[in-house]
Protein backbone atom coordinates (compact mmCIF):
# COMPACT_ATOMS: atom_id res chain seq x y z
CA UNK A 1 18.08 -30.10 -2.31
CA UNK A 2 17.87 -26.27 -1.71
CA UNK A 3 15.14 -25.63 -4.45
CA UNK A 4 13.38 -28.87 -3.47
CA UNK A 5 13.63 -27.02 0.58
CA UNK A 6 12.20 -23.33 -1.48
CA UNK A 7 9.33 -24.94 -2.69
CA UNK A 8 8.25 -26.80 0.27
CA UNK A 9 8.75 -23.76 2.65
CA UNK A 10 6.88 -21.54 -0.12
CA UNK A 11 4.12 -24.63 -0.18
CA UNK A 12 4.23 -24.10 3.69
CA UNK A 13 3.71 -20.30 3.74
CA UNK A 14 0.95 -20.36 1.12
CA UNK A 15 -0.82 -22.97 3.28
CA UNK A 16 -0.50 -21.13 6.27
CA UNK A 17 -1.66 -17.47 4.70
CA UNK A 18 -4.94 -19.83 3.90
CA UNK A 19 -5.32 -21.49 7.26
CA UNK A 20 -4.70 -17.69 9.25
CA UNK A 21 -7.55 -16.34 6.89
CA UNK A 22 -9.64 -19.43 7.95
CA UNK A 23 -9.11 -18.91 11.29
CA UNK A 24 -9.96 -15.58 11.32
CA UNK A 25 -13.66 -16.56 10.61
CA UNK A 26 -14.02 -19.81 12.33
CA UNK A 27 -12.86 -18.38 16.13
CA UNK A 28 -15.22 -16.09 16.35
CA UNK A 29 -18.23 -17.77 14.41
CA UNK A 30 -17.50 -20.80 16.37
CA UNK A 31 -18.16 -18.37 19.35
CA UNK A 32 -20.58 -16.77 17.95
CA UNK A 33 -22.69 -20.01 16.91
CA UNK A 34 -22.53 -21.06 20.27
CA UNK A 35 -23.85 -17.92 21.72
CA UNK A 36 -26.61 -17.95 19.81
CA UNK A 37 -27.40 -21.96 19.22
CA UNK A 38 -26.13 -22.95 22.18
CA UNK A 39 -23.90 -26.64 22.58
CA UNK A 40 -26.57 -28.63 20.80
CA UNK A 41 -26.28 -26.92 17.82
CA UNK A 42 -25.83 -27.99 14.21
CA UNK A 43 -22.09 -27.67 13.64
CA UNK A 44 -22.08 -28.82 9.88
CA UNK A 45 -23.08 -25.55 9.18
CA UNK A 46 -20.13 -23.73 9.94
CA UNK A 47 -17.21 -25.30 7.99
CA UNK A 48 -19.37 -24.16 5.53
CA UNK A 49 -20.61 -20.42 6.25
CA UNK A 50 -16.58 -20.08 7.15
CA UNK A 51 -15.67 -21.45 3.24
CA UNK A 52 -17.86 -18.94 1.53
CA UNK A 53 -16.90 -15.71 4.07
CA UNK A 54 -13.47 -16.74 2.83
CA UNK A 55 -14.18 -16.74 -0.62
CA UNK A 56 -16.34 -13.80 -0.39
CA UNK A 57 -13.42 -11.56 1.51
CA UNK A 58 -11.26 -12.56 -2.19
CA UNK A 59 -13.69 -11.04 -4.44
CA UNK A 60 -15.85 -14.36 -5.11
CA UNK A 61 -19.45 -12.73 -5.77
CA UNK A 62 -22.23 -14.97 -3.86
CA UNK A 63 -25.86 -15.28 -5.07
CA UNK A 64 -28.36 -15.28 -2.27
CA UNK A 65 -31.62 -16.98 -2.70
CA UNK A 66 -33.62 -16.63 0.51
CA UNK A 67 -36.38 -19.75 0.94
CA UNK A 68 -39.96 -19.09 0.77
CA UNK A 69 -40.08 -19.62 4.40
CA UNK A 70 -37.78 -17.06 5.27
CA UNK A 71 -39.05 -14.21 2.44
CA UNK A 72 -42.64 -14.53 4.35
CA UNK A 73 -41.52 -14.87 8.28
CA UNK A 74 -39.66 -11.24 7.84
CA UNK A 75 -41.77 -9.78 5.68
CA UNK A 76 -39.43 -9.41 2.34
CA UNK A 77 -40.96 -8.64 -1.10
CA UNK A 78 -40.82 -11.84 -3.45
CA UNK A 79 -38.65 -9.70 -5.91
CA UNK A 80 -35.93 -8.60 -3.63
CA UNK A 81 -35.04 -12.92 -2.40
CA UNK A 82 -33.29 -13.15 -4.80
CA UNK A 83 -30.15 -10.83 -5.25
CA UNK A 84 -26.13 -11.18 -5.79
CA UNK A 85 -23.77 -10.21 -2.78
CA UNK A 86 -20.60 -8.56 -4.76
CA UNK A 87 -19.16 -5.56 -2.56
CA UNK A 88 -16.28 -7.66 -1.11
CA UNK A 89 -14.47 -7.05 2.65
CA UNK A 90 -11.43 -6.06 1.42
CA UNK A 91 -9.52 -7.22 4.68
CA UNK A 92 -8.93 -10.66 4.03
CA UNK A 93 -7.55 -9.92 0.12
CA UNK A 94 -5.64 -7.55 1.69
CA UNK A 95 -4.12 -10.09 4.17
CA UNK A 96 -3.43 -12.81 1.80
CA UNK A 97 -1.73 -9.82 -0.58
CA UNK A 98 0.89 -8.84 1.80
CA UNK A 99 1.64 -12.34 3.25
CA UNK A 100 1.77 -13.76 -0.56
CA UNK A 101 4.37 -10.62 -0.84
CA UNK A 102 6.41 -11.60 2.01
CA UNK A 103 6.57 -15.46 0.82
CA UNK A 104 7.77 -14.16 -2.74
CA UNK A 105 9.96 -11.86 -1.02
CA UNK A 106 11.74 -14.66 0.82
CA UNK A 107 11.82 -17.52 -2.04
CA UNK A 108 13.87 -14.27 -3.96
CA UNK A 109 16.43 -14.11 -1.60
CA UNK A 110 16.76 -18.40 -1.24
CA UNK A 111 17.97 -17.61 -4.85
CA UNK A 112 15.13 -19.06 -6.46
CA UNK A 113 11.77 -17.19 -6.84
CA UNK A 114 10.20 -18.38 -9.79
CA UNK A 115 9.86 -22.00 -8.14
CA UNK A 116 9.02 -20.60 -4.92
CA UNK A 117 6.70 -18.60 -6.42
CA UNK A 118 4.99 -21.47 -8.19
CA UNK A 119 4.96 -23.80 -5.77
CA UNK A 120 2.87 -21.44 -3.21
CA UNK A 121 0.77 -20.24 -5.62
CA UNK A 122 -0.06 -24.09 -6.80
CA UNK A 123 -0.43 -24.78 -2.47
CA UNK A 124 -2.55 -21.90 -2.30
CA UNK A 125 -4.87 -23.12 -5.74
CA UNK A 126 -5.20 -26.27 -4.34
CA UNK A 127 -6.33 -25.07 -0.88
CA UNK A 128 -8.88 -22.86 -2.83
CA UNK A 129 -10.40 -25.86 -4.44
CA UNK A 130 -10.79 -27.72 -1.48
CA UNK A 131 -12.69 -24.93 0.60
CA UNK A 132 -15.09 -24.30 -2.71
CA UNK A 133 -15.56 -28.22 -2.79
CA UNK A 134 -16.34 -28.96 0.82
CA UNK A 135 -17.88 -25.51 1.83
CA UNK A 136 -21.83 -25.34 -0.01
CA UNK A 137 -24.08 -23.30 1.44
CA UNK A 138 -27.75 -23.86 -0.25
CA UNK A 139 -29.14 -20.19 0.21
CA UNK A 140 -25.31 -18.78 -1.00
CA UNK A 141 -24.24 -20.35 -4.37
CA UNK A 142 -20.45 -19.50 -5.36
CA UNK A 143 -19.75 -20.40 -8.57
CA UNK A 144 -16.62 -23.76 -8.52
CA UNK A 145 -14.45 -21.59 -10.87
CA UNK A 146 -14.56 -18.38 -9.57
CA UNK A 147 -14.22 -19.44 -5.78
CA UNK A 148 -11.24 -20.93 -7.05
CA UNK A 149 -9.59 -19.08 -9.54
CA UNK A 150 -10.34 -15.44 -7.38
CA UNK A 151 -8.34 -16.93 -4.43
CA UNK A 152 -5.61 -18.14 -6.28
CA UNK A 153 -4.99 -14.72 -8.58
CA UNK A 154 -5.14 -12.85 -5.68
CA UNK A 155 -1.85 -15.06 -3.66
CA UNK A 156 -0.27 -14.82 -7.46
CA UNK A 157 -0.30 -11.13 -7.84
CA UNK A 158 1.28 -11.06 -3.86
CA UNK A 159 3.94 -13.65 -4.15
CA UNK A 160 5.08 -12.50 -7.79
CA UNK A 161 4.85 -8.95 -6.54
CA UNK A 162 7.53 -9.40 -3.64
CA UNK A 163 9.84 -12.06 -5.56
CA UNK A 164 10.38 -9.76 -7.93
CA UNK A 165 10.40 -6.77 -6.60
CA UNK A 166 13.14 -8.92 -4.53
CA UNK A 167 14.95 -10.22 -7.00
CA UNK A 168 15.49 -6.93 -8.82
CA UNK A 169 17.13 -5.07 -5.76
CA UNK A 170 19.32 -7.71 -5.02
CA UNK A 171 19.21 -9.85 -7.60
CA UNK A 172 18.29 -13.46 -8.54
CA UNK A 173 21.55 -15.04 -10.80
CA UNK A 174 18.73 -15.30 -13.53
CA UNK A 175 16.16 -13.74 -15.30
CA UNK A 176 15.70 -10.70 -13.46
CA UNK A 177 19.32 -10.27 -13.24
CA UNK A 178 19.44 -10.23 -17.37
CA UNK A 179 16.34 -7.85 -17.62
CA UNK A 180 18.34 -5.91 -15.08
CA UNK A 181 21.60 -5.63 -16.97
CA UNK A 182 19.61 -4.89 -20.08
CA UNK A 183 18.12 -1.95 -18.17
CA UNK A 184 21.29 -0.81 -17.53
CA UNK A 185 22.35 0.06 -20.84
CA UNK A 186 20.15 3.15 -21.32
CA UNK A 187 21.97 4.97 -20.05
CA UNK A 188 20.23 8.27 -18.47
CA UNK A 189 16.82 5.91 -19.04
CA UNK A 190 18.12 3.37 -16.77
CA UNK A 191 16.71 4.82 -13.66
CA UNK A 192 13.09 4.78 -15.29
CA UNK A 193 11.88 1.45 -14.12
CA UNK A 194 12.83 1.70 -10.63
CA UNK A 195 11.90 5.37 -9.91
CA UNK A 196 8.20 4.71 -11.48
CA UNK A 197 7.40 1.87 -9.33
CA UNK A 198 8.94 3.90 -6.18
CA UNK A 199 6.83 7.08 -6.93
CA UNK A 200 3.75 5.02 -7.64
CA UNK A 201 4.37 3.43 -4.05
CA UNK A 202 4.91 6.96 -2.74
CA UNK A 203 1.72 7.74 -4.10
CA UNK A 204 -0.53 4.85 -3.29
CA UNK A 205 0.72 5.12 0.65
CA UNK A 206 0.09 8.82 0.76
CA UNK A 207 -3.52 8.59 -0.62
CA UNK A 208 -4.05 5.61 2.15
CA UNK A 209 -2.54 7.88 4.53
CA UNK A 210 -4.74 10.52 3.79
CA UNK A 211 -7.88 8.93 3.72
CA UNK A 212 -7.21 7.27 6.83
CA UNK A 213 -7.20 10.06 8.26
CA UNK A 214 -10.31 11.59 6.87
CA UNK A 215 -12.96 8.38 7.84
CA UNK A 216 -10.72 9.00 11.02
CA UNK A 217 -11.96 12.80 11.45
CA UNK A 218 -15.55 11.33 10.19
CA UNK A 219 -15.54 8.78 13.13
CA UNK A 220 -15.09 12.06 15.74
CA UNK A 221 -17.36 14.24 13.71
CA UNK A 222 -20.67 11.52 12.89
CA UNK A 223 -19.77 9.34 15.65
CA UNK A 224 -23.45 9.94 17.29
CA UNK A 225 -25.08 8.81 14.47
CA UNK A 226 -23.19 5.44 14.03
CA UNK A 227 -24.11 4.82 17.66
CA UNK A 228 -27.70 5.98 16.81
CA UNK A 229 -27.57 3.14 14.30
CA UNK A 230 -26.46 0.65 16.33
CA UNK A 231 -29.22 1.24 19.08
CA UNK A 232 -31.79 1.68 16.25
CA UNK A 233 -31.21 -2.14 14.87
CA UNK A 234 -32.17 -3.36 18.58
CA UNK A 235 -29.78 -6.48 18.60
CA UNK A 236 -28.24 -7.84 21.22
CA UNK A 237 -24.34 -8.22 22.51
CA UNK A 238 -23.78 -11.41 19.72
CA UNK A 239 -25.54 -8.64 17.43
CA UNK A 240 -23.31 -6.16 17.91
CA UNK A 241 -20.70 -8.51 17.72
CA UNK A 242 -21.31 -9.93 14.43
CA UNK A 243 -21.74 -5.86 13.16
CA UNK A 244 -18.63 -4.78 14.60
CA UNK A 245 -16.60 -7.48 13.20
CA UNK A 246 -18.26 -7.01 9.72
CA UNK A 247 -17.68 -3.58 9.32
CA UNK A 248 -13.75 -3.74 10.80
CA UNK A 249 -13.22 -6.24 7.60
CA UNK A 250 -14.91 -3.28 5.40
CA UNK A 251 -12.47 -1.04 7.08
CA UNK A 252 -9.73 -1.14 3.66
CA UNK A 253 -13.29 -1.27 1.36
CA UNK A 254 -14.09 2.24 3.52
CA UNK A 255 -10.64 3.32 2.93
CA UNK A 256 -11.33 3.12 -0.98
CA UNK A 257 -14.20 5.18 -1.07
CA UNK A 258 -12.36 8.30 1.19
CA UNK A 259 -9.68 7.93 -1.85
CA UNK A 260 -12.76 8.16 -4.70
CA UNK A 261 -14.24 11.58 -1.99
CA UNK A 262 -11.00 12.89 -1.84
CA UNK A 263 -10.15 12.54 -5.88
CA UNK A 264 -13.01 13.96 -6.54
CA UNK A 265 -15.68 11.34 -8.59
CA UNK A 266 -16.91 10.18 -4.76
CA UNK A 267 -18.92 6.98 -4.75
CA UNK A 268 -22.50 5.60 -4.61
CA UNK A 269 -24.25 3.94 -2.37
CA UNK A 270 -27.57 2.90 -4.11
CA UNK A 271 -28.42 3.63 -8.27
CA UNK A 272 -29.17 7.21 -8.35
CA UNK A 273 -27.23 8.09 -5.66
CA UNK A 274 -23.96 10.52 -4.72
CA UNK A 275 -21.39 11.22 -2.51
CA UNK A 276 -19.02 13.90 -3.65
CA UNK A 277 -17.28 16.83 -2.37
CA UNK A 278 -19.47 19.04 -4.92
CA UNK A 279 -22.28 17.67 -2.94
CA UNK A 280 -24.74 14.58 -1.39
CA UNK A 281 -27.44 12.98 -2.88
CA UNK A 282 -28.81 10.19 -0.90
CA UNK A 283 -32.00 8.57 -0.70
CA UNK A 284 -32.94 5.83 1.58
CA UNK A 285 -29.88 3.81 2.73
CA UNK A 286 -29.33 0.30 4.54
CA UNK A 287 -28.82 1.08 8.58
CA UNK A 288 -25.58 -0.49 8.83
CA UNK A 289 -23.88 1.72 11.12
CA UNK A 290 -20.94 2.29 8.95
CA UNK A 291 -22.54 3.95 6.67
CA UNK A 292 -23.92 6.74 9.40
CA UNK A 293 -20.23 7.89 8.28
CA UNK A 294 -21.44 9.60 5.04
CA UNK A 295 -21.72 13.12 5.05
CA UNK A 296 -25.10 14.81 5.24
CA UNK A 297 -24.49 17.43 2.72
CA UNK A 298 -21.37 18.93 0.75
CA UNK A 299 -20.12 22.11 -0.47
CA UNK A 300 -17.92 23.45 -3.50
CA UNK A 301 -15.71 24.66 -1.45
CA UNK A 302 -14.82 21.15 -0.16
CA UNK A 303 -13.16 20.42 -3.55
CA UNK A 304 -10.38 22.04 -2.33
CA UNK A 305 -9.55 18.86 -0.99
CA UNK A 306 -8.56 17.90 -4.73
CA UNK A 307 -5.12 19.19 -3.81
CA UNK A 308 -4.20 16.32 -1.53
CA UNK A 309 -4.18 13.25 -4.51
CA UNK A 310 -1.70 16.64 -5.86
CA UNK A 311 0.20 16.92 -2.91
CA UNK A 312 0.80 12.95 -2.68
CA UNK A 313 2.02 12.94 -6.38
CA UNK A 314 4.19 16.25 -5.51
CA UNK A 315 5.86 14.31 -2.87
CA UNK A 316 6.46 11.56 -5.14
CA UNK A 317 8.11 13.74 -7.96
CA UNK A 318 9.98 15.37 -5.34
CA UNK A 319 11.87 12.40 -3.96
CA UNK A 320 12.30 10.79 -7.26
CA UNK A 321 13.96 14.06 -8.13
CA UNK A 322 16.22 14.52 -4.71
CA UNK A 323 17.47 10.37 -5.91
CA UNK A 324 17.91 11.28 -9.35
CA UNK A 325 19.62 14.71 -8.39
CA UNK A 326 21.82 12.29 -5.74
CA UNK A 327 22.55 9.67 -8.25
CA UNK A 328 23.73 12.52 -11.09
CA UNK A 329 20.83 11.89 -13.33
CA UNK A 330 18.54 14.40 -13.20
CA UNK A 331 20.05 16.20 -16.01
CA UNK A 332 18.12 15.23 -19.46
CA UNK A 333 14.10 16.82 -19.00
CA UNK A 334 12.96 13.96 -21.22
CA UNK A 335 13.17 10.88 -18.73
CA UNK A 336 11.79 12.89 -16.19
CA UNK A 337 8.99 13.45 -18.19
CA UNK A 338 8.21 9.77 -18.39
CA UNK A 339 8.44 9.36 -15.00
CA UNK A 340 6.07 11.72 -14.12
CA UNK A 341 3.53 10.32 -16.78
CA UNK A 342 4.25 6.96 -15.63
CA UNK A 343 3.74 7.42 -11.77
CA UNK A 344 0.39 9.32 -12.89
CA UNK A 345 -0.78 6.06 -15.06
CA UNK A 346 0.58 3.59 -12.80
CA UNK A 347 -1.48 5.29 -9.64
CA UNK A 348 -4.60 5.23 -12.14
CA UNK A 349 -4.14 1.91 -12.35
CA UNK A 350 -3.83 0.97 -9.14
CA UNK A 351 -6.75 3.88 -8.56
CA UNK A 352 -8.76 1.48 -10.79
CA UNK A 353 -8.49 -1.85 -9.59
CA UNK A 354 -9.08 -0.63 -5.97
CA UNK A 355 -12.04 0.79 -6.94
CA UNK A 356 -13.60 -1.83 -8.68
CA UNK A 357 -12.80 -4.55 -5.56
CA UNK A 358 -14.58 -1.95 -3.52
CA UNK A 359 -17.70 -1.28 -5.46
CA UNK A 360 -20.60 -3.87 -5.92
CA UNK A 361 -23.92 -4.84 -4.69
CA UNK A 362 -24.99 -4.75 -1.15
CA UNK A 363 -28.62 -5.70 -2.08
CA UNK A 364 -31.43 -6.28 -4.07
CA UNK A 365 -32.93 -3.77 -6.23
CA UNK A 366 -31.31 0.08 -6.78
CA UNK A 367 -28.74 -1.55 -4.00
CA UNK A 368 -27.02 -3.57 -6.75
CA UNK A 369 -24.66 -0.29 -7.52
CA UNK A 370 -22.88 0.73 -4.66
CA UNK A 371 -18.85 2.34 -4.42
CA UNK A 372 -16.88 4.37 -6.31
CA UNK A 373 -16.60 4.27 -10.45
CA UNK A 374 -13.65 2.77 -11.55
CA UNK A 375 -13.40 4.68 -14.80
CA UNK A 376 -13.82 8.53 -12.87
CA UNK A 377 -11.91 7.17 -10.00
CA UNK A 378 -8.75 6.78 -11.89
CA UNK A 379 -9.24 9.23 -14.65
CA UNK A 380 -9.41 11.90 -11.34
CA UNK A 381 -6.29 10.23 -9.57
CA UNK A 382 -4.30 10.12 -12.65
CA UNK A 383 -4.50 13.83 -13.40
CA UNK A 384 -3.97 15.06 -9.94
CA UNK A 385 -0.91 13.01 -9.55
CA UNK A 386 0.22 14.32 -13.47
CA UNK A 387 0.03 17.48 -11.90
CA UNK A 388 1.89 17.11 -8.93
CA UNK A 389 4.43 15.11 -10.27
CA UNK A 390 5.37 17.17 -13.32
CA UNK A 391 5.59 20.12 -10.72
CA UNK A 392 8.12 18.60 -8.85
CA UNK A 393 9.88 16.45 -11.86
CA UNK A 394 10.04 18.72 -14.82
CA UNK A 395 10.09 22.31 -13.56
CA UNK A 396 13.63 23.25 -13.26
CA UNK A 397 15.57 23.52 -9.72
CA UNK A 398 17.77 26.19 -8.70
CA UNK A 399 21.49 25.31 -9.04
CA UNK A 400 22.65 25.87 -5.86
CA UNK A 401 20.04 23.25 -4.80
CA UNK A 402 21.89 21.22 -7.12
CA UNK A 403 24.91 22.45 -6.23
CA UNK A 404 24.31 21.33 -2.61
CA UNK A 405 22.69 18.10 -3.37
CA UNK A 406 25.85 17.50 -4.88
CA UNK A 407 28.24 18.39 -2.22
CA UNK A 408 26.27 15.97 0.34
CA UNK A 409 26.21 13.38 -1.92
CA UNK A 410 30.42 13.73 -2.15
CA UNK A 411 30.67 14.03 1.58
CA UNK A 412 28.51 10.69 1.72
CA UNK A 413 30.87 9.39 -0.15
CA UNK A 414 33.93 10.43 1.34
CA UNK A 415 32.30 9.51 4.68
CA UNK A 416 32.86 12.66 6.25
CA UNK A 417 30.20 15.66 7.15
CA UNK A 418 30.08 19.16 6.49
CA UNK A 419 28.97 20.13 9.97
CA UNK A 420 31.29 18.47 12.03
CA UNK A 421 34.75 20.64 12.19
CA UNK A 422 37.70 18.24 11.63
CA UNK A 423 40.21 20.08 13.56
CA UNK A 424 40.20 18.86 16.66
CA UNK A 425 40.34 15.36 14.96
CA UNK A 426 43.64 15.91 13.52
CA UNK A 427 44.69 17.75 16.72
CA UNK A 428 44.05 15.00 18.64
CA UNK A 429 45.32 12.42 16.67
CA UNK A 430 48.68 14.43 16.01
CA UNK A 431 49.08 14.41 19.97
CA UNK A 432 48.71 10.92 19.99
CA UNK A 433 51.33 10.61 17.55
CA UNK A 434 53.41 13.04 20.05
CA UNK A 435 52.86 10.47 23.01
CA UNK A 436 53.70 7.89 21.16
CA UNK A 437 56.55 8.08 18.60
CA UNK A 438 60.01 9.40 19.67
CA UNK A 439 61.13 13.04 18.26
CA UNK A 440 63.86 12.32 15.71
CA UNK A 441 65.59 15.49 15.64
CA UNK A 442 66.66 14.84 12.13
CA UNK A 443 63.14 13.60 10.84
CA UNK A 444 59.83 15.14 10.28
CA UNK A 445 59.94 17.22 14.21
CA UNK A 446 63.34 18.13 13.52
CA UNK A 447 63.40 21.98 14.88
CA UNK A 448 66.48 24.26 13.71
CA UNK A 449 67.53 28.13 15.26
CA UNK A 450 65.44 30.87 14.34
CA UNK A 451 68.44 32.73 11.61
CA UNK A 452 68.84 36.27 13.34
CA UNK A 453 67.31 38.80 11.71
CA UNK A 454 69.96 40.78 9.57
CA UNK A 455 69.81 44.63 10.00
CA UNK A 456 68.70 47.17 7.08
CA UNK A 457 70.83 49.23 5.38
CA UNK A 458 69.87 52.48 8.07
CA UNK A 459 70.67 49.99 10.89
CA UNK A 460 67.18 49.42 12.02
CA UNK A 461 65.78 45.54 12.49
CA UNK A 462 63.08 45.15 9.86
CA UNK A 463 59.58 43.73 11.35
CA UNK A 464 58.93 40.33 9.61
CA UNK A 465 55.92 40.22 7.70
């Protein structure tokens, strides 16, 4: 009955992660539509323009074809109504990733993951099919597979993600527990798995952290010219609604490209076209006010910023170290050299695959090749991390850092500390034991006379030493 209970709560979860995502676009489209259509409108248009928004934010390309009708009231060239819509808001994949993690997480400690796992990800598949069947939009063709194999990869790669992850911290009674135990026979090598995947975390939350912070010091810096943007496109408060909302779900797309800046390779927005540190080579770009965020120019000295994607895999060799060093492993150069080549191929990796969900086509034409390269992208992240890593992981440590490393970890252990002075600990529990256990005079308090000191051979009293 329990497992039967794990699979309909992981069913439950996977249908809610879906219905949240939904939500997200119907409440304020629903709005929205009103706004602008008033009551009267035609509603059997939004179940619809919600469906493909949702499979758009999960990496489903959409094809626009724009009617005749529409190409000649706004003036569009015949050659540019017809283009594919591929640079996906990375917001909602990011959403289902992290709820899909927390399901798996949770169907690993019921005690049984891989059915959990299976039964969201089936929920979540089926939910997929049913938006791509019932949501059609005739000017925004999604292909039936992709809209619903996209969805459905992304909640697998979540869920498993978390169960196992799960599972091999506290284990699962099964499979992961064998693997585990397996593992644990190497010996100095056993702390390889574990370390990797922790210094590749390290890594991947640093660069986030850091390029957070730099579209953050762009906002203060270009924020004049985003607002010029947004007066320049002469739309009204639903206008600026719809914008605002749009470019909030690009927010973890935006994120991508700082990380491709930072590393090095940059990004493009149009064929042709660069944003690097080494410089900027724009031509004419779309007036979405996000993009009044891109630097104007660039100089070499900016590559100094090269250093942080060094610094973030520094940080990661340097607590992987400080655990090894705790857990009495550090010794043998060799694993730590995998390690560190490991956390630099796992964070090109995940360098990669972020990059190519945030690179696509925003439009017709030169438009069609926009974001960072997925290839440079990594190939930059991967060496910059190699170097910080092997910094921190193979150079050699002094041994009184060891030494000291050491001693904490024994006082840890012994659940004392070094700092705290244990005299007055004893003191006061030996005058507890004064107030309350009676003085045996022929125990452990026993006192006898002082013997009398016995004189010298010239008479004198010797002075006691």
């Amino acid at each position: 009955m329990q497992r039967l209970l794990v699979a309909i709560l992981a069913a439950v979860d996977a249908a809610i992660a879906a219905a949240v995502g939904l939500a997200v676009l119907l409440a304020p489209l629903t709005l929205l539509w009103t706004l602008a259509f008033g009551v009267s409108a035609d509603w059997g248009g939004l179940w619809p323009a919600a469906g493909t928004l949702w499979q758009f934010g999960h990496g489903v390309p959409i094809a626009i074809d724009l009617p005749d009708a529409v190409v000649s009231a706004v003036g569009i060239a015949p050659e540019a109504a017809s283009f594919t819509l591929s640079l996906t808001p990375l917001a909602f994949l990011v959403f289902t990733l992290l709820f899909a993690g927390r399901s798996g997480a949770r169907a690993a400690r019921s005690g049984a993951w891989l059915l959990g796992a299976v039964a969201g990800i089936a929920a979540f598949a089926l939910i997929a099919a049913g938006v791509a069947l019932t949501a059609r939009v005739d000017i925004a063709a999604v292909p039936l597979s992709t809209a619903i194999v996209y969805p459905a990869l992304v909640y697998l790669l979540g869920v498993f993600s978390g169960a196992i992850s799960t599972a091999w911290r506290h284990g699962d009674g099964g499979l992961v527990d064998r693997l585990h135990d397996r593992v644990d026979t190497w010996g100095r090598w056993s702390a390889v798995p574990g370390e990797v995947v922790r210094g590749t975390v390290v890594v991947a939350v640093a660069l986030t952290g850091v390029a957070g912070l730099a579209v953050a010091i762009m906002v203060l810096a270009r924020g004049g010219e985003v607002v010029a943007l947004f007066e320049t496109a002469r739309v009204d408060a639903t206008g600026a609604a719809v914008i605002t909302l749009g470019q909030l779900a690009y927010l973890p797309t935006l994120l991508v490209w700082a990380i491709a800046w930072i590393a090095g390779p940059g990004f493009s927005v149009g064929a042709g076209t660069s944003v690097s540190p080494a410089g900027t080579q724009l031509g004419v770009v779309p007036g979405v006010p996000m993009l009044g965020l891109l630097p104007e120019n660039s100089s070499m000295w900016m590559l100094i910023v090269v250093l942080l994607p060094v610094g973030a895999g520094a940080l990661a060799g340097w607590m992987v170290h400080s655990r090894l060093a705790w857990q009495d492993a550090a010794g043998p150069v060799a694993p730590r050299a995998v390690i560190a080549g490991a956390i630099a191929l796992c964070s090109a990796g995940v360098a990669a695959v972020a990059s190519a969900l945030a690179s696509g086509s925003i439009g017709p034409g030169r438009m069609s090749d926009t974001g960072p390269h997925a290839g440079w992208a990594a190939l930059a992240v991967g060496i910059e991390v190699l170097v910080g890593t092997a910094i921190m992981l193979i150079a050699p440590r002094h041994r009184d850092e060891l030494a000291e490393e050491r001693t904490d970890r024994w006082v840890a252990e012994m659940g004392a500390s070094p700092t705290l002075d244990p005299a007055p600990h004893r003191q006061d529990a030996a005058a507890d034991q004064y107030d309350t256990e009676p003085i045996d005079d022929h125990g452990l308090f026993a006192t006898q006379p002082l013997e009398e000191p016995r004189p010298s051979g010239d008479g004198s009293t010797p002075t006691p030493r």
